[in-house]
N, C-alpha and C. Protein backbone atom coordinates (compact mmCIF):
# COMPACT_ATOMS: atom_id res chain seq x y z
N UNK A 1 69.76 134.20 39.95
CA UNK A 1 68.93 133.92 41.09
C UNK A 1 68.08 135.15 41.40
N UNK A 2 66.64 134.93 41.44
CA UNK A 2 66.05 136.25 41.98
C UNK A 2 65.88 135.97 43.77
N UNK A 3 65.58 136.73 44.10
CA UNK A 3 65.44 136.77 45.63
C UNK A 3 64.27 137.26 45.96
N UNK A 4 63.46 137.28 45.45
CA UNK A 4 62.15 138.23 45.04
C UNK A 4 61.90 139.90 44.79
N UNK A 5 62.78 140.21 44.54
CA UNK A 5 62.63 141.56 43.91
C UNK A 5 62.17 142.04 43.07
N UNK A 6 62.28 143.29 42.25
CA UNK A 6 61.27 143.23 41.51
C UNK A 6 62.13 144.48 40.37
N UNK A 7 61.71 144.87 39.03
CA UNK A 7 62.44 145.40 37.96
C UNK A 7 62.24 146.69 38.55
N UNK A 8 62.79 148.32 38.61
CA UNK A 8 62.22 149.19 38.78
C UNK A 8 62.90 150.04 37.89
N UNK A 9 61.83 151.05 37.48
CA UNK A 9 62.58 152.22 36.61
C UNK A 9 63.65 153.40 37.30
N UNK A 10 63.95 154.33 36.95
CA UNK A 10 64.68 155.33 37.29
C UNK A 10 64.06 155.75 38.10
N UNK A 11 62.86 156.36 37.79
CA UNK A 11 61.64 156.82 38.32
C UNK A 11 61.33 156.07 39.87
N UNK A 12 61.83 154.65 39.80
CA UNK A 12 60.92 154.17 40.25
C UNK A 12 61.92 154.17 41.79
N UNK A 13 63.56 154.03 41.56
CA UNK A 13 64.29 154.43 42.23
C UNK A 13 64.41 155.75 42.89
N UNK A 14 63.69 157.01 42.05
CA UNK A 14 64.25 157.93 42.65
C UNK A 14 62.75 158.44 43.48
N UNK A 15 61.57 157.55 43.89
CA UNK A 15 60.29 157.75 44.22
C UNK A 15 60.85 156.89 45.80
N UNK A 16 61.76 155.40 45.94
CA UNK A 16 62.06 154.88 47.14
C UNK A 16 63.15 155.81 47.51
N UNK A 17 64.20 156.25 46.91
CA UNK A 17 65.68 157.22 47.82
C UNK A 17 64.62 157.82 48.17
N UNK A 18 63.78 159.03 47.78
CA UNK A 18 63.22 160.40 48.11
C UNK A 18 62.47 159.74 49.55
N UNK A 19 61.73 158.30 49.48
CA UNK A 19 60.70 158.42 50.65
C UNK A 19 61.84 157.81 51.89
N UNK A 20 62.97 157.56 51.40
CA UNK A 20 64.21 157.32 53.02
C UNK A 20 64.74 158.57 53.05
N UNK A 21 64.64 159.71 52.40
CA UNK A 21 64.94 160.45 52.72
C UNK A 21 66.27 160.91 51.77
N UNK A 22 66.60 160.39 50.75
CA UNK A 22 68.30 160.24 49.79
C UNK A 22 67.66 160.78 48.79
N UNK A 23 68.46 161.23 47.83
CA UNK A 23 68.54 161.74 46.50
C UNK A 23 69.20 160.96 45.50
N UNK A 24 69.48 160.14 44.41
CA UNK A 24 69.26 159.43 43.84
C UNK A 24 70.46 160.33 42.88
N UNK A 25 72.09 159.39 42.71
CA UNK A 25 72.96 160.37 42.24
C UNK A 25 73.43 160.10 40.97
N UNK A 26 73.35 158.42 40.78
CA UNK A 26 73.18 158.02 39.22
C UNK A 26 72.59 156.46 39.06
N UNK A 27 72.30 156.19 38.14
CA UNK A 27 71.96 154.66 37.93
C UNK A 27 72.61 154.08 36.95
N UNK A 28 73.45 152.99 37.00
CA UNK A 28 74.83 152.06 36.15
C UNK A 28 73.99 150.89 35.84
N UNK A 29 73.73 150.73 34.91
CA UNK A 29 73.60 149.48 34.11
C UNK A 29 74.72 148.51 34.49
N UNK A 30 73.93 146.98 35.19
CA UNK A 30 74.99 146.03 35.43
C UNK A 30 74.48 145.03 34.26
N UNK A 31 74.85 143.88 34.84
CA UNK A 31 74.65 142.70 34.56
C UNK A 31 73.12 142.53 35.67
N UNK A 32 72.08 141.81 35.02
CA UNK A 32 70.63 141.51 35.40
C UNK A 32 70.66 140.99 36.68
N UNK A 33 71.74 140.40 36.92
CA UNK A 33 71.89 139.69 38.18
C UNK A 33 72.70 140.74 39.24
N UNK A 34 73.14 142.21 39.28
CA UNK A 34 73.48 142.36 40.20
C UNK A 34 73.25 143.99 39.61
N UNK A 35 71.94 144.81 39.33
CA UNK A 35 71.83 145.94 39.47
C UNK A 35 72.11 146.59 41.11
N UNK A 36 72.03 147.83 40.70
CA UNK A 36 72.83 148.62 41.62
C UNK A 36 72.70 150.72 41.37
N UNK A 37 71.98 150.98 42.74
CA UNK A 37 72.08 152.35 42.37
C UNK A 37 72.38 153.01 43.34
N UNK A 38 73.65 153.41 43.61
CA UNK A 38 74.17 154.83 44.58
C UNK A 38 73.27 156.12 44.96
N UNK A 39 73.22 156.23 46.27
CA UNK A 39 72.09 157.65 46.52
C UNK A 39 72.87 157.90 47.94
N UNK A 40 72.25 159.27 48.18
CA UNK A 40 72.74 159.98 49.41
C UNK A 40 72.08 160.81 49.77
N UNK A 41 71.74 161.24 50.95
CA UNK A 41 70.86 162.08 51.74
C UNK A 41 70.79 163.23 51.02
N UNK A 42 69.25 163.50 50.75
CA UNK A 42 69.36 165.09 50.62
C UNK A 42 69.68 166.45 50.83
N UNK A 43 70.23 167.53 50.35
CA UNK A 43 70.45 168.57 51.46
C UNK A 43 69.59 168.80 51.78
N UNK A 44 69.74 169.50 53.22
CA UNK A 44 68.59 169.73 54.70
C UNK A 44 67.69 170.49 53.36
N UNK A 45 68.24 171.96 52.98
CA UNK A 45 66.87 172.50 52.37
C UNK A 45 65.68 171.35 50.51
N UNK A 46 66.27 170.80 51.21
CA UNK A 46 65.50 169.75 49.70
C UNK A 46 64.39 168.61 50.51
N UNK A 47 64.85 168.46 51.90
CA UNK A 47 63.41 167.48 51.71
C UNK A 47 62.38 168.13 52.33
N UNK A 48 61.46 166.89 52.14
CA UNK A 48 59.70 167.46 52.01
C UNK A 48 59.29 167.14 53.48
């Protein structure tokens, strides 16, 4: 089932964590139907 989402690269993940403000800590290959990538706030001296 898509839900309307959309494919994104590594890149493309670690361009949305950075603009909420997270750092981007690994990316796991699932199954197509239920990707998934763990992130967590940056330290104070890392964001922009």
């Amino acid at each position: 089932m898509n839900v309307g989402g959309r494919e994104r690269t590594r890149k493309d993940f670690e361009d949305v964590c950075h603009r909420a403000g997270l750092s981007l800590t690994s990316v796991t290959p699932l199954t197509e139907a239920a990707p998934f990538s763990p992130s967590r706030p940056w330290p104070t001296d890392r964001r922009g």
